[in-house]
C-alpha atoms as a PDB file:
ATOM      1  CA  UNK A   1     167.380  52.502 113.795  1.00  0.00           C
ATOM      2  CA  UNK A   2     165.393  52.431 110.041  1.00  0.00           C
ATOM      3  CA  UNK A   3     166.692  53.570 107.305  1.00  0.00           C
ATOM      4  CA  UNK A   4     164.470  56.228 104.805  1.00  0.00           C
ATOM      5  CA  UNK A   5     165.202  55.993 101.321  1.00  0.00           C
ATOM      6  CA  UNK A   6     165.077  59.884 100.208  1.00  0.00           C
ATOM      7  CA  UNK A   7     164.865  60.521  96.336  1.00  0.00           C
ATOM      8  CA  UNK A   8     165.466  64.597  95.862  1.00  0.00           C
ATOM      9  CA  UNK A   9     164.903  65.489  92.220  1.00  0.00           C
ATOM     10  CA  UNK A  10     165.801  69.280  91.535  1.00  0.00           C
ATOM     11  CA  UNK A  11     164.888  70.594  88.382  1.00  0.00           C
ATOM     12  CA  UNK A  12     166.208  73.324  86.552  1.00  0.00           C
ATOM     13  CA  UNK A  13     162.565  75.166  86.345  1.00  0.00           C
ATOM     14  CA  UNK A  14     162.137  78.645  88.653  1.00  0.00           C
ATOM     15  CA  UNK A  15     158.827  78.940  90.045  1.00  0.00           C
ATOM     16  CA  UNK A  16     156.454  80.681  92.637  1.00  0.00           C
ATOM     17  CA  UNK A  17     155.087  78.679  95.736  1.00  0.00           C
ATOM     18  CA  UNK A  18     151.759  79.534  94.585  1.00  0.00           C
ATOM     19  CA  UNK A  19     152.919  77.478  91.273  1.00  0.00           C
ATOM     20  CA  UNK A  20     153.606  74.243  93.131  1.00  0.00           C
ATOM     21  CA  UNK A  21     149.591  72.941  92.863  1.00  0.00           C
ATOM     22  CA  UNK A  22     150.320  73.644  88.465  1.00  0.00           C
ATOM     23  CA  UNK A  23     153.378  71.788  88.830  1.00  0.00           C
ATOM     24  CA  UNK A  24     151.859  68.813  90.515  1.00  0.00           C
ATOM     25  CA  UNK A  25     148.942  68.953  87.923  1.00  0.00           C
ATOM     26  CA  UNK A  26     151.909  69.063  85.108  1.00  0.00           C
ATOM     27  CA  UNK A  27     153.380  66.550  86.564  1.00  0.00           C
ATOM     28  CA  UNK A  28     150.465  64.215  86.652  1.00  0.00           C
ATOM     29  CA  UNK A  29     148.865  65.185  82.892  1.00  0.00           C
ATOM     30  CA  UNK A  30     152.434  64.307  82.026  1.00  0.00           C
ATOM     31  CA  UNK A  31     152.214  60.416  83.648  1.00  0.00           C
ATOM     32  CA  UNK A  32     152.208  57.881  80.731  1.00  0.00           C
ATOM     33  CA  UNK A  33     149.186  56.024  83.388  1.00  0.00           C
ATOM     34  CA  UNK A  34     147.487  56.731  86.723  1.00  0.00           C
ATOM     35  CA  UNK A  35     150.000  56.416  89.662  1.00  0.00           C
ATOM     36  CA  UNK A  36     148.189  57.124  93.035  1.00  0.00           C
ATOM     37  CA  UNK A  37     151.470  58.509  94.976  1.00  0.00           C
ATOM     38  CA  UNK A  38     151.673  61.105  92.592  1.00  0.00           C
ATOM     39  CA  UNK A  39     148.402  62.644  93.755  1.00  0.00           C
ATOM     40  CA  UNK A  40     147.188  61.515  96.819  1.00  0.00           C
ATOM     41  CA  UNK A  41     143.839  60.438  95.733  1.00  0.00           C
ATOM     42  CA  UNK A  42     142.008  56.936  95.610  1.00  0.00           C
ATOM     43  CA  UNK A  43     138.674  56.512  93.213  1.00  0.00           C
ATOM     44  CA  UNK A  44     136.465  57.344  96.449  1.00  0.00           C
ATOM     45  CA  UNK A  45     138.563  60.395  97.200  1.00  0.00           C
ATOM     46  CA  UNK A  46     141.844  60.941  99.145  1.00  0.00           C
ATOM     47  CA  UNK A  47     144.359  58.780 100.504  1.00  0.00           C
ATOM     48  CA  UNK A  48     144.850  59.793 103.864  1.00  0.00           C
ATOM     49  CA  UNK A  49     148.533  58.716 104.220  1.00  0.00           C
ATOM     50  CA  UNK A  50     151.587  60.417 104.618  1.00  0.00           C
ATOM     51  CA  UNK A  51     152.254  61.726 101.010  1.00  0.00           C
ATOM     52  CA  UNK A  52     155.396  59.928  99.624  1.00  0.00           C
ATOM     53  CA  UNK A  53     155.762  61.769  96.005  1.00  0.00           C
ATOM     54  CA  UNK A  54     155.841  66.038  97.375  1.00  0.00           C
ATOM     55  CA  UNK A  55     156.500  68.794  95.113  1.00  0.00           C
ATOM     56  CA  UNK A  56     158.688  71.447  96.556  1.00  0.00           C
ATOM     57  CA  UNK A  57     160.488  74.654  95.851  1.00  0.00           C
ATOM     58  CA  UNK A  58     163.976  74.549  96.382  1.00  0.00           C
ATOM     59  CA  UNK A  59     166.455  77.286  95.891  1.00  0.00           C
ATOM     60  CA  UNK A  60     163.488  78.844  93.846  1.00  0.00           C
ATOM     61  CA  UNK A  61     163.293  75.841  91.977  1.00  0.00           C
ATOM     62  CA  UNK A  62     160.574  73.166  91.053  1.00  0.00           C
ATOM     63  CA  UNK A  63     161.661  69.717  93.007  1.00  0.00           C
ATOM     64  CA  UNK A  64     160.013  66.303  93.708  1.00  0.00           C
ATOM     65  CA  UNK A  65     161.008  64.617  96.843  1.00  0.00           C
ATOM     66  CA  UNK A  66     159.857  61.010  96.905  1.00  0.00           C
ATOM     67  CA  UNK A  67     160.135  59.229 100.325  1.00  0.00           C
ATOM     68  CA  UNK A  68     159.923  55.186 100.414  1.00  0.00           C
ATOM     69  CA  UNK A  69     157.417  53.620  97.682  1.00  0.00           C
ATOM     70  CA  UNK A  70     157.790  56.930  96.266  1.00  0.00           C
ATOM     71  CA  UNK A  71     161.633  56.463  95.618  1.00  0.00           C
ATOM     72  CA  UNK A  72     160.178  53.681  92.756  1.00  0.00           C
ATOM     73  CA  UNK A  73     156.894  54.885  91.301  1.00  0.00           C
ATOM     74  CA  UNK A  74     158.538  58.464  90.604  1.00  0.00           C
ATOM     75  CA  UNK A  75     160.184  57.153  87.428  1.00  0.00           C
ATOM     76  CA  UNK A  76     156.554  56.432  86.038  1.00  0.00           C
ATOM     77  CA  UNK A  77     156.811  60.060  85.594  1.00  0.00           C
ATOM     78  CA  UNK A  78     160.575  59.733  83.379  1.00  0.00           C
ATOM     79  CA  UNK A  79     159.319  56.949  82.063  1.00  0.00           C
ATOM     80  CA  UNK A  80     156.796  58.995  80.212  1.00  0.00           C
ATOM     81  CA  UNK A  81     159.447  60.772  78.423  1.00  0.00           C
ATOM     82  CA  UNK A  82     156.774  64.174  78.364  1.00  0.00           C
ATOM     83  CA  UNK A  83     158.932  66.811  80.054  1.00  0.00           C
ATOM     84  CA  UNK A  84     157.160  70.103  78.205  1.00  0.00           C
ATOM     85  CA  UNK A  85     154.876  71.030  81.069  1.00  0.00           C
ATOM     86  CA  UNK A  86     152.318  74.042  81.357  1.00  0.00           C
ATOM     87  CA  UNK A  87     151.913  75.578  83.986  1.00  0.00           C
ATOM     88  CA  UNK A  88     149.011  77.612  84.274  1.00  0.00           C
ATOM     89  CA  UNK A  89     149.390  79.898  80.971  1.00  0.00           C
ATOM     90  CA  UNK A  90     153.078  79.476  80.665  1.00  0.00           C
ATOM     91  CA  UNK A  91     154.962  76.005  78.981  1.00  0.00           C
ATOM     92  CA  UNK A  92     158.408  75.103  80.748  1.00  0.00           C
ATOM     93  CA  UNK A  93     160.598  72.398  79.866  1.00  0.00           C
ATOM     94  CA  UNK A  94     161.503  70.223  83.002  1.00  0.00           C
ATOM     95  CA  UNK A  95     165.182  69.555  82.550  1.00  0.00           C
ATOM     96  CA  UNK A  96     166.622  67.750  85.472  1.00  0.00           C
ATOM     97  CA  UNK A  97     169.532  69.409  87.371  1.00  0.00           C
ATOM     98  CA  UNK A  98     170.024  67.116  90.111  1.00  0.00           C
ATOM     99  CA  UNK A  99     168.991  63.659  91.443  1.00  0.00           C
ATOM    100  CA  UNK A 100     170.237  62.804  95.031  1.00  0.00           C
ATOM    101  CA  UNK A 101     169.386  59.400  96.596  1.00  0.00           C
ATOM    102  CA  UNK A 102     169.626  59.194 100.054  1.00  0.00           C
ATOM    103  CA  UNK A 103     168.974  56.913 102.701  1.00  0.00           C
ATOM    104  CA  UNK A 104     168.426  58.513 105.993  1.00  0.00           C
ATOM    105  CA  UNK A 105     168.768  56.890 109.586  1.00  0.00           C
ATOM    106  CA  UNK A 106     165.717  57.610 111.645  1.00  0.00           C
ATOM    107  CA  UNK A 107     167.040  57.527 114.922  1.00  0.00           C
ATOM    108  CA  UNK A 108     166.446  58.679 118.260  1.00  0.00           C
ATOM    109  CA  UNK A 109     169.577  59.826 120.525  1.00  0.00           C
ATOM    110  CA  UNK A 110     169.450  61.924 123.323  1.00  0.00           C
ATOM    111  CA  UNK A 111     172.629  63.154 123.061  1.00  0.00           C
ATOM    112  CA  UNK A 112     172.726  64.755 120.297  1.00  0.00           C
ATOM    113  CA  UNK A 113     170.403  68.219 119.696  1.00  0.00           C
ATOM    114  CA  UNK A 114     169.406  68.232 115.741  1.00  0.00           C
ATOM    115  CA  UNK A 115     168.250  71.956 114.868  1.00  0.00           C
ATOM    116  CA  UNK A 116     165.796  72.497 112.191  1.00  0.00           C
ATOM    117  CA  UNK A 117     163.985  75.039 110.237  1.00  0.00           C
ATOM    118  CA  UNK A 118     160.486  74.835 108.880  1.00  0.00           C
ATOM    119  CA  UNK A 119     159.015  76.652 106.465  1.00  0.00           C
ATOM    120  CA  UNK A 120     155.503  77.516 105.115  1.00  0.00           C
ATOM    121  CA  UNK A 121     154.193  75.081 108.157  1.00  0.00           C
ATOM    122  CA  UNK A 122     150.242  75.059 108.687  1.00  0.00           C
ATOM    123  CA  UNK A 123     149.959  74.167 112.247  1.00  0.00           C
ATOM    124  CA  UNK A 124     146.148  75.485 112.639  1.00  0.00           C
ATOM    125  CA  UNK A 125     142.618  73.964 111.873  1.00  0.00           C
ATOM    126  CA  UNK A 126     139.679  75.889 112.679  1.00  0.00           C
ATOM    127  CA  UNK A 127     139.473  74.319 116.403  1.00  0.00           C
ATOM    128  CA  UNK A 128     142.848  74.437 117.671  1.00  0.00           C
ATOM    129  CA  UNK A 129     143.871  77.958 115.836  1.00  0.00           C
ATOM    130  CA  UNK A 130     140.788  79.512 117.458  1.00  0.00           C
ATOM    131  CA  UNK A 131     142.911  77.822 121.108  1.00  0.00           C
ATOM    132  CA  UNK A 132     145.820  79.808 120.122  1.00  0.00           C
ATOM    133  CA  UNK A 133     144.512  82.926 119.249  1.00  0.00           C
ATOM    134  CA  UNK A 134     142.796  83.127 122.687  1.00  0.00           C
ATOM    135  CA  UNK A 135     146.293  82.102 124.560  1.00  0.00           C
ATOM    136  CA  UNK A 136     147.722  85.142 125.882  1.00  0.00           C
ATOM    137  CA  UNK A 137     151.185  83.471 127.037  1.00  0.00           C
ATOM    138  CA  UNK A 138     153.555  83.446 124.573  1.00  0.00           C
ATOM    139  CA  UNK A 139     154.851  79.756 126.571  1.00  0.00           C
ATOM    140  CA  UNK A 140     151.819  78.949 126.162  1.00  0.00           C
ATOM    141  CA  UNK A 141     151.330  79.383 122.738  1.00  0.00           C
ATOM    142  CA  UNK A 142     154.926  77.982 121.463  1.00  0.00           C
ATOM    143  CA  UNK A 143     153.990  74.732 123.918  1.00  0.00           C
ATOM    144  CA  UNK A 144     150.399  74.162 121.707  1.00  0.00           C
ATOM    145  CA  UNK A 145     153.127  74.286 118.440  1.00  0.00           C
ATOM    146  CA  UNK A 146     155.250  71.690 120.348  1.00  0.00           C
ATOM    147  CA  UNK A 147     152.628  69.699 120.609  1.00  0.00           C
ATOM    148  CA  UNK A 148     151.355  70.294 117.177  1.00  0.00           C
ATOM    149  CA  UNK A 149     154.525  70.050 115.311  1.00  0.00           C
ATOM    150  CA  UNK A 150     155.172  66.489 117.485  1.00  0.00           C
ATOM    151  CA  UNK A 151     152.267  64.810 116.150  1.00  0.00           C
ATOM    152  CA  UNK A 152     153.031  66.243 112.656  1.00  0.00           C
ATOM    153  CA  UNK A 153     156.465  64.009 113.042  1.00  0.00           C
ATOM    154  CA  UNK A 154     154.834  61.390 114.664  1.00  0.00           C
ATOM    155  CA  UNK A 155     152.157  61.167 111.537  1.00  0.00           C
ATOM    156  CA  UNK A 156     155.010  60.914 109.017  1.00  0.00           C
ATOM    157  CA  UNK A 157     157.128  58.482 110.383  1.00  0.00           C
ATOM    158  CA  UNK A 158     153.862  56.481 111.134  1.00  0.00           C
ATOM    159  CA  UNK A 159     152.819  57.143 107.548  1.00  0.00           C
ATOM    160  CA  UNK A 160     156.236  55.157 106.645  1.00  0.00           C
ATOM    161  CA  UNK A 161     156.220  52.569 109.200  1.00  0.00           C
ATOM    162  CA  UNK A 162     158.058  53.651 111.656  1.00  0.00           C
ATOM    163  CA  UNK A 163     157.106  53.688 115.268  1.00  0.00           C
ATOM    164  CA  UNK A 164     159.487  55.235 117.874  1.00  0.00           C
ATOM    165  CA  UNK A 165     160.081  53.033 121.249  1.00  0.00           C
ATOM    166  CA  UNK A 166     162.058  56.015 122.798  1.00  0.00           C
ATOM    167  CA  UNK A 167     160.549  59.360 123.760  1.00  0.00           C
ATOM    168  CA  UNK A 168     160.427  62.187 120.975  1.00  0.00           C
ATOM    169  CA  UNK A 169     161.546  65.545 122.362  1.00  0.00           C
ATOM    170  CA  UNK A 170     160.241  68.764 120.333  1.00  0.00           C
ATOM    171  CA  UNK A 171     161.659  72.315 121.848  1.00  0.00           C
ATOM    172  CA  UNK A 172     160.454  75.472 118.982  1.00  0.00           C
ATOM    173  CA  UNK A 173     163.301  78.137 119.464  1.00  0.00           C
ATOM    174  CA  UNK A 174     161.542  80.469 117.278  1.00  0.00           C
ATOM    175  CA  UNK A 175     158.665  81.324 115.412  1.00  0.00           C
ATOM    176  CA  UNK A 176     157.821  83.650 112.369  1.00  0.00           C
ATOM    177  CA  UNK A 177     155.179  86.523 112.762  1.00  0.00           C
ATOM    178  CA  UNK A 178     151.483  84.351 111.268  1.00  0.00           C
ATOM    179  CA  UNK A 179     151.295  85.039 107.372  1.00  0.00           C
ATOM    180  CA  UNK A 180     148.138  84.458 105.143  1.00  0.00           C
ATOM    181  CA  UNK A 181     148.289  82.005 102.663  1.00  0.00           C
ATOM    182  CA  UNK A 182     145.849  80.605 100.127  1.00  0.00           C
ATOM    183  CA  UNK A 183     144.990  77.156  99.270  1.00  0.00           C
ATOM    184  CA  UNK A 184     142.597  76.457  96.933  1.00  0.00           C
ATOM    185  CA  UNK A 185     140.886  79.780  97.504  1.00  0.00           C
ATOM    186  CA  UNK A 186     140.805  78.894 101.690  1.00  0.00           C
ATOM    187  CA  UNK A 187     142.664  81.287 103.512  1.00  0.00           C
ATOM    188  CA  UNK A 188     145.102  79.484 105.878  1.00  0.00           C
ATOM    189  CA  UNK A 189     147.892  80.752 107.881  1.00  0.00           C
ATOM    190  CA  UNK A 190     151.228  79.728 107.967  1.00  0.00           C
ATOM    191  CA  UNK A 191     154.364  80.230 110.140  1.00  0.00           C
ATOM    192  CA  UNK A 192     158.515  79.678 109.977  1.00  0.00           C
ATOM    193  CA  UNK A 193     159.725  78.510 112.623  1.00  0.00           C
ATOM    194  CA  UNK A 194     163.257  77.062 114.096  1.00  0.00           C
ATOM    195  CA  UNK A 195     163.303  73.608 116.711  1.00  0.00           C
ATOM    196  CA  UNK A 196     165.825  71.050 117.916  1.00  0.00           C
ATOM    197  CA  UNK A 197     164.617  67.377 118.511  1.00  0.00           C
ATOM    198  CA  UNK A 198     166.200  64.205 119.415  1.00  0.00           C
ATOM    199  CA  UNK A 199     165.334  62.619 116.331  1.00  0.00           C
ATOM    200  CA  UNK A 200     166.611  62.806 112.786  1.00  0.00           C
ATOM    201  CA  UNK A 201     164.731  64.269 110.235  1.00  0.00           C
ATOM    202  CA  UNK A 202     165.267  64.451 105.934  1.00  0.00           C
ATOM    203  CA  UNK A 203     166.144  67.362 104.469  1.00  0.00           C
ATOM    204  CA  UNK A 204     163.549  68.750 102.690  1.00  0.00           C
ATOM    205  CA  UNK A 205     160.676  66.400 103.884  1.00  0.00           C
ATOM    206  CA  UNK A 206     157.600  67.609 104.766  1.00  0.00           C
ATOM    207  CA  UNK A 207     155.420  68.129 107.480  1.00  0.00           C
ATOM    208  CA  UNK A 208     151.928  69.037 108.854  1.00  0.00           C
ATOM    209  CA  UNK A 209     148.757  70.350 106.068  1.00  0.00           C
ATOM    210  CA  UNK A 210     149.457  70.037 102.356  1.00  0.00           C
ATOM    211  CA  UNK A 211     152.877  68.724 102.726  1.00  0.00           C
ATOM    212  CA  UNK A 212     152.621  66.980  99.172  1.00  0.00           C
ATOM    213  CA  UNK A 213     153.260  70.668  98.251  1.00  0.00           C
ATOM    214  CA  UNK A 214     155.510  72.386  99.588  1.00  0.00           C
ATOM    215  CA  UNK A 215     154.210  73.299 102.927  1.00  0.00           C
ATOM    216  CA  UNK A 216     155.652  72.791 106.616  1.00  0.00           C
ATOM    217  CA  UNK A 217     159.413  71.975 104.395  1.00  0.00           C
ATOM    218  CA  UNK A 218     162.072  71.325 107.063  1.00  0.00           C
ATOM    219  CA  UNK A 219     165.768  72.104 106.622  1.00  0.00           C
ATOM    220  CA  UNK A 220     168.863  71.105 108.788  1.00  0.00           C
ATOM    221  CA  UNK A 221     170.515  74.437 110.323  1.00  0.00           C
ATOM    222  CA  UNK A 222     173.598  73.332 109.979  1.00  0.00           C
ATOM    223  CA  UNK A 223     173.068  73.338 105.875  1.00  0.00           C
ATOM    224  CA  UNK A 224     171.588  76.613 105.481  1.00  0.00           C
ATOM    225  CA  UNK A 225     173.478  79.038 104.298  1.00  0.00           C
ATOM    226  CA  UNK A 226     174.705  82.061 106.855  1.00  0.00           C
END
């Protein structure tokens, strides 16, 4: 068992999804000094790590979750004292609403079945999208986003130094119809979808492409709302 020290930051701020790169960039004008975790990129380009500091929307909301290191180097950002943020041609004030710190168990147990929903999740790059599209079989099809969405949870719990000793199990229930999304001005494509696995995962954390914002968000079932 490891524990995951979850920091979820909710502000009182309503945004768009598409807003979430303008919120970042806020975010980051607003840092009193450079802070790598809050964007992901070295001097010689990216950091190609599991992002720690990801900016979310929540409840239609603007939220930082900060996994880990991240837990720490987000009060750089408070520290800073610059909450008037623009985004894009409109200034917001980020007033806090709620700060929840959590620590997490990540543990595997095989007899219990943890549901999940995730949300806005890129599966696809150009090779293994172009695999799916020609896969007739439905089976076959949900079985390629098994695999898929098991090395996207393998990838983040490696990215915070965890390494499982017991078998992950991955079983989709579900999946949305494929909608278009853009990302700086590449079209991607994005799915919902609904699994149980053996192992525990945070709320809100995210997984797969561009989870620093907002994409591939995973909720527990059993806290959604009917």
């Amino acid at each position: 068992m490891t524990k995951m020290p979850i920091l979820n930051i909710l502000f009182n701020t309503s945004i768009r999804h598409s807003e979430l790169p303008l919120f970042r960039g806020a975010v980051i004008k607003a840092l009193p000094h450079d802070s790598v975790l809050f964007h992901n990129h070295l001097g010689d380009g990216l950091r190609y790590s599991y992002p720690l500091i990801q900016y979310k929307l929540i409840k239609g909301k603007a939220a930082i979750v900060c996994i880990e290191k991240g837990t720490e180097n987000v009060w750089d950002f408070f520290a800073g004292n610059n909450f008037d943020l623009r985004l894009g041609s409109r200034k917001v004030v980020a007033t806090v609403e709620s700060i929840n710190d959590t620590s997490t168990d990540i543990v595997i147990d095989n007899t219990v079945c943890h549901k999940y929903s995730i949300h806005s999740w890129l599966p696809f790059n150009q090779d293994n999208y172009l695999q799916f599209k020609a896969t007739e079989s439905l089976t076959k099809k949900v079985e390629m986003l098994n695999h898929i969405l098991t090395g996207n949870i393998l990838t983040m719990l490696k990215g915070i130094g965890i390494m499982l000793t017991e078998r992950l199990t991955i079983d989709i229930m579900s999946i949305s119809e494929l909608k278009p999304v853009k990302y700086k001005d590449i079209r991607l494509l994005s799915l919902d979808a609904k699994f149980q696995s053996n192992v525990t995962i945070p709320e809100y954390i995210g997984l797969g492409r561009h989870a620093s914002l907002g994409f591939g968000m995973v909720t527990n079932m059993k806290h959604e709302t009917k």
